[in-house]
N, C-alpha and C. Protein backbone atom coordinates (compact mmCIF):
# COMPACT_ATOMS: atom_id res chain seq x y z
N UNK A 1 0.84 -1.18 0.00
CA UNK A 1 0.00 0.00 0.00
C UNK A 1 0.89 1.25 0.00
N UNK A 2 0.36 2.43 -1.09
CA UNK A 2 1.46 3.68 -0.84
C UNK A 2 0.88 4.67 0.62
N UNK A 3 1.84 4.92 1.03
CA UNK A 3 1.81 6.00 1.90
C UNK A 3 1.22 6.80 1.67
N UNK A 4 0.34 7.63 2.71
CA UNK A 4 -0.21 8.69 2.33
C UNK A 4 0.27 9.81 3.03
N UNK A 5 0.18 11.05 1.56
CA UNK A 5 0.95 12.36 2.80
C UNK A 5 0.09 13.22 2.53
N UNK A 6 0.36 14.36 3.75
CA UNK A 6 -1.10 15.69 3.53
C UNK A 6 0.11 16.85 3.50
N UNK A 7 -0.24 17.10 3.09
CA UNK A 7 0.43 19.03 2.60
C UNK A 7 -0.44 19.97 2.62
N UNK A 8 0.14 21.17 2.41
CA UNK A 8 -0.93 22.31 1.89
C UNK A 8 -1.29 22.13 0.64
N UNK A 9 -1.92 22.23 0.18
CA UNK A 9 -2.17 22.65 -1.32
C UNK A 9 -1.73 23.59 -2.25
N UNK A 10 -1.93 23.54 -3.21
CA UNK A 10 -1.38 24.71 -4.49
C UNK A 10 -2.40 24.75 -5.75
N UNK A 11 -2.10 25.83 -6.03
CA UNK A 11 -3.25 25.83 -7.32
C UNK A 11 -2.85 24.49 -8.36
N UNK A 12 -1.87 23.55 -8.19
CA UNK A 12 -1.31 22.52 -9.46
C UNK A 12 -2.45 21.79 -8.75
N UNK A 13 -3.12 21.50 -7.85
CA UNK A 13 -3.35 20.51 -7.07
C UNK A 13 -4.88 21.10 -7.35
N UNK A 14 -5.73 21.79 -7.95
CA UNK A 14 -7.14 22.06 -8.68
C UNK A 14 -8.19 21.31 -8.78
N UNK A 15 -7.34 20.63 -10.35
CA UNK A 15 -8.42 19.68 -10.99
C UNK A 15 -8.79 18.47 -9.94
N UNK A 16 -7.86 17.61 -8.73
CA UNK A 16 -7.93 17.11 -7.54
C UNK A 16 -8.97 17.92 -6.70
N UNK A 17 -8.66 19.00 -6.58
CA UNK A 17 -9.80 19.36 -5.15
C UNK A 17 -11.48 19.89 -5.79
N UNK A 18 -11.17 19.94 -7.29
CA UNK A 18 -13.18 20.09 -7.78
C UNK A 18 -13.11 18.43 -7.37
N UNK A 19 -12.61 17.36 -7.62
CA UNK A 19 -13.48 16.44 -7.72
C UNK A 19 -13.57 16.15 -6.11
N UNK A 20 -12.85 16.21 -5.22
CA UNK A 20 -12.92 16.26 -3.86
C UNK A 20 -14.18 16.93 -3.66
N UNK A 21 -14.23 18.23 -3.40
CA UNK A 21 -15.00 19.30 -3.12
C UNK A 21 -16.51 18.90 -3.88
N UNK A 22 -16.66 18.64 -4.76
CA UNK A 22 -17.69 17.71 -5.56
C UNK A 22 -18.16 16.58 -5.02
N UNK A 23 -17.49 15.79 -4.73
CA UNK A 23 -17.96 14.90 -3.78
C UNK A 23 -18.48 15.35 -2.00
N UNK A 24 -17.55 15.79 -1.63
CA UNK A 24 -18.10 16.32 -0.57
C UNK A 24 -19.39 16.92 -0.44
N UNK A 25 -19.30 17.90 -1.39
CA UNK A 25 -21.00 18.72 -1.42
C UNK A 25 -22.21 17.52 -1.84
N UNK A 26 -21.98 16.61 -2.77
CA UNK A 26 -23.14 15.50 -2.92
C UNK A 26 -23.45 14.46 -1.36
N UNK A 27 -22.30 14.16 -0.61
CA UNK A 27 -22.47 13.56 0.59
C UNK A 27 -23.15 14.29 1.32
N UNK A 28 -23.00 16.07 1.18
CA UNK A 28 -23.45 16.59 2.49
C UNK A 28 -25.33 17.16 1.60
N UNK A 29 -24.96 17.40 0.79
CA UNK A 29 -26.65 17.91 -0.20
C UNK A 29 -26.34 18.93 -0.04
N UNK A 30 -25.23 19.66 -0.43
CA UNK A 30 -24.50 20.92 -0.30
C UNK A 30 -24.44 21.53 -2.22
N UNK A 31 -24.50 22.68 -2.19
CA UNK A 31 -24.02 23.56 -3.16
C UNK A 31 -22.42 22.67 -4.00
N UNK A 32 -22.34 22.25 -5.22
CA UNK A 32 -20.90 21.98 -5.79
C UNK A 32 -20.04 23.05 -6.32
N UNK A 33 -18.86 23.59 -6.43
CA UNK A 33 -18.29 24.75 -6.60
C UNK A 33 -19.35 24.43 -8.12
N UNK A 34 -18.68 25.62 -9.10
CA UNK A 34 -19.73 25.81 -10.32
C UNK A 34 -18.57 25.22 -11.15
N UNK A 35 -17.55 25.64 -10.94
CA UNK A 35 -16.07 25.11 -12.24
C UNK A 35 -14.93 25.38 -11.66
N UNK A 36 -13.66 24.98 -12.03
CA UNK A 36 -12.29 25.04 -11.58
C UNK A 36 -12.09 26.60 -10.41
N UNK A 37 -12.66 27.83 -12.17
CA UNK A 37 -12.10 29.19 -11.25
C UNK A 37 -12.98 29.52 -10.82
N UNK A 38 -14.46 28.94 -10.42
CA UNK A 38 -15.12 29.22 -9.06
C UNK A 38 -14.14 28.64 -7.61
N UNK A 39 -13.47 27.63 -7.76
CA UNK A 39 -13.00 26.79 -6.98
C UNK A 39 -11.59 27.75 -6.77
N UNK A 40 -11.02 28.26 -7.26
CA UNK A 40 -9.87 28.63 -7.54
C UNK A 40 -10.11 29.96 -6.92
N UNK A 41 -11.03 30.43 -6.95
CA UNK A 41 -11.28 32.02 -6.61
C UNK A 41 -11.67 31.74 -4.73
N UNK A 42 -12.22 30.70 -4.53
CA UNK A 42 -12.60 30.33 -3.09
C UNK A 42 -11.91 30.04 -2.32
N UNK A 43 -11.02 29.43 -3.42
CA UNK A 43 -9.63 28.42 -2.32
C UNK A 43 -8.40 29.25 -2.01
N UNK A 44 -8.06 29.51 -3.32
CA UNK A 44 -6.44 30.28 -3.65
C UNK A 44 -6.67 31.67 -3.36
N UNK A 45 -7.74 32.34 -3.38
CA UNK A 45 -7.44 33.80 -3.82
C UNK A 45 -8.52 34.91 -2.17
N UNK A 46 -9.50 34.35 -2.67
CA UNK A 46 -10.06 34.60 -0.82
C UNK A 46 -8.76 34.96 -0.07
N UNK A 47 -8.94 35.79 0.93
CA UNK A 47 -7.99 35.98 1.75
C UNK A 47 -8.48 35.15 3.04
N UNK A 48 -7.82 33.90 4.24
CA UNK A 48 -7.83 33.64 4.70
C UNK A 48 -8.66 32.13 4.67
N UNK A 49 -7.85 31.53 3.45
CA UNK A 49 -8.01 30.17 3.19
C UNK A 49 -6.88 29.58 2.83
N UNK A 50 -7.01 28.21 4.08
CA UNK A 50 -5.94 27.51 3.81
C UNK A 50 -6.47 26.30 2.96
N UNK A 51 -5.76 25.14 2.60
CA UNK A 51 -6.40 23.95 2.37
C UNK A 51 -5.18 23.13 1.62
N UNK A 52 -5.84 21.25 2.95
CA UNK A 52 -4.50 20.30 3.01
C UNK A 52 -5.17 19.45 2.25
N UNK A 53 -3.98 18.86 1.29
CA UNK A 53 -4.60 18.06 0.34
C UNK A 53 -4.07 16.30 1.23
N UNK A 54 -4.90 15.62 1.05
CA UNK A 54 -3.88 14.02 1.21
C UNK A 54 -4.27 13.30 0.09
N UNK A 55 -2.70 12.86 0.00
CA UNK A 55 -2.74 12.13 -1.26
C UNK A 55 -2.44 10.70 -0.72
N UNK A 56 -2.21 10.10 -2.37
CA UNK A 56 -1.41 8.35 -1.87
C UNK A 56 -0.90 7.77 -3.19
N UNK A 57 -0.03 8.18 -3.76
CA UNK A 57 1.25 8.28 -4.48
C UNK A 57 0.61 9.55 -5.15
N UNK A 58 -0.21 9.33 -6.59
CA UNK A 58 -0.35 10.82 -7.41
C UNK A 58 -2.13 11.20 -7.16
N UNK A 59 -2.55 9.90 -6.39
CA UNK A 59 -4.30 10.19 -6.27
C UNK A 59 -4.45 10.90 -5.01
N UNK A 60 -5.34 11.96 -5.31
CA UNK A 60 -5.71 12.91 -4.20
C UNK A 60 -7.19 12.25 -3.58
N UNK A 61 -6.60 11.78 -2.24
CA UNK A 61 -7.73 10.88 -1.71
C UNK A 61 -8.79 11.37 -0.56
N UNK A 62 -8.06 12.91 -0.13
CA UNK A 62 -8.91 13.57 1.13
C UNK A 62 -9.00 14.93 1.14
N UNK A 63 -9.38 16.17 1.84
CA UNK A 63 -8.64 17.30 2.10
C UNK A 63 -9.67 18.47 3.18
N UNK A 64 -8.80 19.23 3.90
CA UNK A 64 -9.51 19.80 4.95
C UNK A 64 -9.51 21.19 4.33
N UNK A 65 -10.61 22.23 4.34
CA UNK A 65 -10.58 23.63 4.07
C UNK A 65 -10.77 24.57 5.53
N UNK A 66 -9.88 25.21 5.56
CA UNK A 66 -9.69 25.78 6.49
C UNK A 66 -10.03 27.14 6.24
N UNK A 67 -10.92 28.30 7.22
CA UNK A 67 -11.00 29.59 7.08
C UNK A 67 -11.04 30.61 8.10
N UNK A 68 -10.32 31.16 7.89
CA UNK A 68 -10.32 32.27 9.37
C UNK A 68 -11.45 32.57 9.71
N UNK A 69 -11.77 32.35 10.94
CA UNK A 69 -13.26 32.71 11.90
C UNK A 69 -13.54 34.02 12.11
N UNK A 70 -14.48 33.84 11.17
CA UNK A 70 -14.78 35.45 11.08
C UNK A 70 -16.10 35.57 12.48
N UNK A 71 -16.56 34.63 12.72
CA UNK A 71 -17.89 35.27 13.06
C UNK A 71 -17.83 35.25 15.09
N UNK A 72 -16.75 34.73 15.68
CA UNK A 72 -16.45 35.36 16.74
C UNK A 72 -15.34 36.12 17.16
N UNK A 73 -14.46 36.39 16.00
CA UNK A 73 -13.42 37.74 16.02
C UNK A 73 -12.47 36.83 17.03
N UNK A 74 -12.40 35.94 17.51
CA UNK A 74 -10.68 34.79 18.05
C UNK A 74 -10.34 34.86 17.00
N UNK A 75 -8.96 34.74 17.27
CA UNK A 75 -8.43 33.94 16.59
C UNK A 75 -7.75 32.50 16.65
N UNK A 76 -8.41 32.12 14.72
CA UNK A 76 -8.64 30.83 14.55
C UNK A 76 -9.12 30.42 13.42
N UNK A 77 -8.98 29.25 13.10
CA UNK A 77 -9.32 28.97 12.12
C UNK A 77 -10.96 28.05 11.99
N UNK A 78 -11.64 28.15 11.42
CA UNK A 78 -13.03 27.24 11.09
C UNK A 78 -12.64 26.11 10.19
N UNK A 79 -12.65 24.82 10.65
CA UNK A 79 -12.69 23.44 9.40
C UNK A 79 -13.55 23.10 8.99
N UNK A 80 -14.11 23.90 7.56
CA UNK A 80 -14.98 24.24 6.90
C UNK A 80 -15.45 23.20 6.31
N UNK A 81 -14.68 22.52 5.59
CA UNK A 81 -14.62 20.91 4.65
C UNK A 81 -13.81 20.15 5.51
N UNK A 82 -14.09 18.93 5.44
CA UNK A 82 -13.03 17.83 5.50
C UNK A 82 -13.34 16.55 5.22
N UNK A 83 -13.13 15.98 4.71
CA UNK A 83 -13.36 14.77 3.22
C UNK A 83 -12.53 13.85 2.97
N UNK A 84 -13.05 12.99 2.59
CA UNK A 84 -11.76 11.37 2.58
C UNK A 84 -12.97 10.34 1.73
N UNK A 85 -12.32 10.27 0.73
CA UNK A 85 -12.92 9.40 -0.32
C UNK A 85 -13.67 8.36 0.53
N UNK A 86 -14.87 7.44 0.00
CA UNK A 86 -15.37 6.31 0.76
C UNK A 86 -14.50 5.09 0.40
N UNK A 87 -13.61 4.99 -0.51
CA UNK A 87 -12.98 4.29 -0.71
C UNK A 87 -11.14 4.21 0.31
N UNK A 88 -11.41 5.28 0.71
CA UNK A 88 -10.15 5.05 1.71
C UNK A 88 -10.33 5.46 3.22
N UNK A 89 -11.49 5.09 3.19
CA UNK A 89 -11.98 5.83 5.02
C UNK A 89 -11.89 4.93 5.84
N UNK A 90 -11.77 5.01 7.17
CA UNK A 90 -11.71 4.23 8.52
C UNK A 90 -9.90 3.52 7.96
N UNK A 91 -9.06 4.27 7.48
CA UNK A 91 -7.71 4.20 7.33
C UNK A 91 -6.86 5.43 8.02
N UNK A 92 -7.29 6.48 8.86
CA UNK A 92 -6.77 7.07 9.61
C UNK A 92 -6.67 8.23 9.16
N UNK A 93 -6.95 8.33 7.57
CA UNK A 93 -6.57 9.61 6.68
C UNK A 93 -7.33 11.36 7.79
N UNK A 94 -8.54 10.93 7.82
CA UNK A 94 -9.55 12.14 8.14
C UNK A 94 -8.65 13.05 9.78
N UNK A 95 -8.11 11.80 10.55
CA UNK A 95 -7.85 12.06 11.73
C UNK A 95 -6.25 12.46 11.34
N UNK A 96 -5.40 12.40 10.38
CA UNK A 96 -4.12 12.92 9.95
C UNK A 96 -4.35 14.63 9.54
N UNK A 97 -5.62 14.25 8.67
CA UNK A 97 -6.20 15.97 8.01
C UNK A 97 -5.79 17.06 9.38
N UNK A 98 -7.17 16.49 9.98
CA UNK A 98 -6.90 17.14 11.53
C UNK A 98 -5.88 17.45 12.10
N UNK A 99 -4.98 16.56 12.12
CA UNK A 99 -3.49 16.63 13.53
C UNK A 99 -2.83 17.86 12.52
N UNK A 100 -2.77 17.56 10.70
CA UNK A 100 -2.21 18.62 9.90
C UNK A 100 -2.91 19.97 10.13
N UNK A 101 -4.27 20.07 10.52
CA UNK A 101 -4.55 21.38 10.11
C UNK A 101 -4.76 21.97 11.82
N UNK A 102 -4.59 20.85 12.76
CA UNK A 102 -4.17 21.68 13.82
C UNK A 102 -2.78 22.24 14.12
N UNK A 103 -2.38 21.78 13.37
CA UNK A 103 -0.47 22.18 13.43
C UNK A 103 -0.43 23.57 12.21
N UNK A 104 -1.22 23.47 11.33
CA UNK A 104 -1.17 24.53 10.34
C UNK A 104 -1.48 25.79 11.43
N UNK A 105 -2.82 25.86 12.29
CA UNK A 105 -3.19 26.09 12.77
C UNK A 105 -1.94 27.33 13.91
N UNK A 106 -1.37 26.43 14.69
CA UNK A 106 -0.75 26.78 15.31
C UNK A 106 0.72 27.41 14.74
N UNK A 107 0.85 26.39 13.71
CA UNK A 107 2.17 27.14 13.08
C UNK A 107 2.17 28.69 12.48
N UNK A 108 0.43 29.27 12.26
CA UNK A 108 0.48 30.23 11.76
C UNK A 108 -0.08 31.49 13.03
N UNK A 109 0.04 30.99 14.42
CA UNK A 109 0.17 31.63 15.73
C UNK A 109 -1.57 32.23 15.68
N UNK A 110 -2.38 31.10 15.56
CA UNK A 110 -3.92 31.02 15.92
C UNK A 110 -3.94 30.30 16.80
N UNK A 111 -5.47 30.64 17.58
CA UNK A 111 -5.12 29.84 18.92
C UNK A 111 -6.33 28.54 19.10
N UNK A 112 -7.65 28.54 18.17
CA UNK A 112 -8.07 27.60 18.05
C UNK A 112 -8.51 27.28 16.72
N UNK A 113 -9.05 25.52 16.53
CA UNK A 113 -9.58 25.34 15.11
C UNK A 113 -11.32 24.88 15.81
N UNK A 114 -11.56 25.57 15.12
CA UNK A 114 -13.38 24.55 15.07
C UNK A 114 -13.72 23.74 13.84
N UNK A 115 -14.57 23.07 14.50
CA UNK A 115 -15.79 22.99 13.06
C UNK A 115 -16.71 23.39 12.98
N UNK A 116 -16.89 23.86 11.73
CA UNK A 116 -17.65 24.21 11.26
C UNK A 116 -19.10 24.10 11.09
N UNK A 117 -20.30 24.22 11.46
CA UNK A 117 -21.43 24.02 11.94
C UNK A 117 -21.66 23.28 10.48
N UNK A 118 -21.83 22.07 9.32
CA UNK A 118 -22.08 21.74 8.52
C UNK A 118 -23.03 20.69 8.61
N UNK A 119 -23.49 20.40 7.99
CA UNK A 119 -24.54 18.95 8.31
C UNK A 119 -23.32 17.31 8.52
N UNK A 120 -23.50 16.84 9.06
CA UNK A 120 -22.61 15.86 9.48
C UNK A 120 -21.33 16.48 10.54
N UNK A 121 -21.10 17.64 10.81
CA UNK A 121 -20.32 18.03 11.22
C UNK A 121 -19.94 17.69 12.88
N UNK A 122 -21.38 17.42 13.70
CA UNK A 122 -21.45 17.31 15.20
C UNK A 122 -21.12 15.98 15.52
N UNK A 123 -21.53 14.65 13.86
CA UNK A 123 -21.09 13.58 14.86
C UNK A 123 -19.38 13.54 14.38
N UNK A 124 -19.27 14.35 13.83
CA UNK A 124 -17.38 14.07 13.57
C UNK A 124 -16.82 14.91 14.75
N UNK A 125 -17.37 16.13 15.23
CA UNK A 125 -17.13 16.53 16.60
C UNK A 125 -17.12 15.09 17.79
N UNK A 126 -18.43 14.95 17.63
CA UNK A 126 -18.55 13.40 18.99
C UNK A 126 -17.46 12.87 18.64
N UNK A 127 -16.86 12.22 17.36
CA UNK A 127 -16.20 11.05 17.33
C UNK A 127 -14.36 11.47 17.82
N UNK A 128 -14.26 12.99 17.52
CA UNK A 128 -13.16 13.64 18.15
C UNK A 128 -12.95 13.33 19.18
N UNK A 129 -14.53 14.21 20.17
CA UNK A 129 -14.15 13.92 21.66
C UNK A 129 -13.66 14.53 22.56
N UNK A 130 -12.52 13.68 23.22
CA UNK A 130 -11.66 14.07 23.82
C UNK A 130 -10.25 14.18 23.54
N UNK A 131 -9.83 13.86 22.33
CA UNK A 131 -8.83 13.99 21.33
C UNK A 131 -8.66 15.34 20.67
N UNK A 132 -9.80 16.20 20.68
CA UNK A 132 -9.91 17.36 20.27
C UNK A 132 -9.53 18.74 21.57
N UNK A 133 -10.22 18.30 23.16
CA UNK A 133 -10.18 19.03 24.13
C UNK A 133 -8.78 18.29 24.59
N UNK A 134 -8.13 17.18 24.19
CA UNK A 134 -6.68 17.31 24.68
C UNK A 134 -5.78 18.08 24.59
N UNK A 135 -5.71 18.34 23.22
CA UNK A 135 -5.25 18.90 22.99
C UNK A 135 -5.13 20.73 22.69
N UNK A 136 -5.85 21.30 23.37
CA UNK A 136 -6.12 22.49 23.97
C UNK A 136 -7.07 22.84 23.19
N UNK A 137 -7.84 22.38 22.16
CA UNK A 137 -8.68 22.69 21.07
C UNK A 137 -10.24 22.56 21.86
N UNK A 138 -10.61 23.98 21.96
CA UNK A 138 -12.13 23.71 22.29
C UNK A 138 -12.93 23.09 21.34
N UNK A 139 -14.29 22.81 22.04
CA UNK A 139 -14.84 21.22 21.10
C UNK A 139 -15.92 22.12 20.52
């Protein structure tokens, strides 16, 4: 099996996150971006968006969108998306996204990450836990 690694993303890494982001929105009955530079204008160019891609050699198999919290003025980031193909889930990927985008998190001297109020979003909170408040991250 190849290894899987998560990074930040880059605009080379696109045509990967419509079909991500595409999927995600059909799981959740969510809005799909409209085309690449709808996607491109949301992701890359917005001010205060991050987003980790995981791959597993050249297939992009997961990825977390991250956005500065606007709506209680902390600082911090909101985990807006976060996604992992059904074909590679309950493999640890979703909970790597996380540990990456809490370290993004901190590496960029914010002091918490949430999630994001999304539909499915509270039982991926439950399944956090106490893995989330361990680590100084309010739940």
């Amino acid at each position: 099996m190849t290894d899987t690694t998560i990074r930040l993303a880059s605009p080379e890494d696109l045509t990967a996150l419509l079909a991500l982001s595409t999927a995600f929105a059909g799981d959740r009955g969510l809005d799909a971006p409209r085309d690449a530079d709808d996607l491109m204008r949301r992701l890359f160019i917005a001010p205060g968006c991050r987003v980790l891609v995981a791959r597993r050699g050249a297939d992009a198999v997961g990825h977390a969108i991250l956005r500065l919290d606007s709506d209680t003025g902390r600082a911090g980031f909101d985990l807006a998306e976060l996604f992992v193909q059904p074909l590679h889930r309950g493999q640890g990927i979703g909970r790597r996204l996380i540990a990456a985008a809490r370290a993004l998190t901190e590496a960029e001297g914010q002091v918490r990450l949430r999630l994001k109020n999304l539909p499915g979003a509270r039982g991926t909170a439950l399944r956090l836990g106490e893995g989330a408040a361990a680590t100084g991250y309010p739940r």
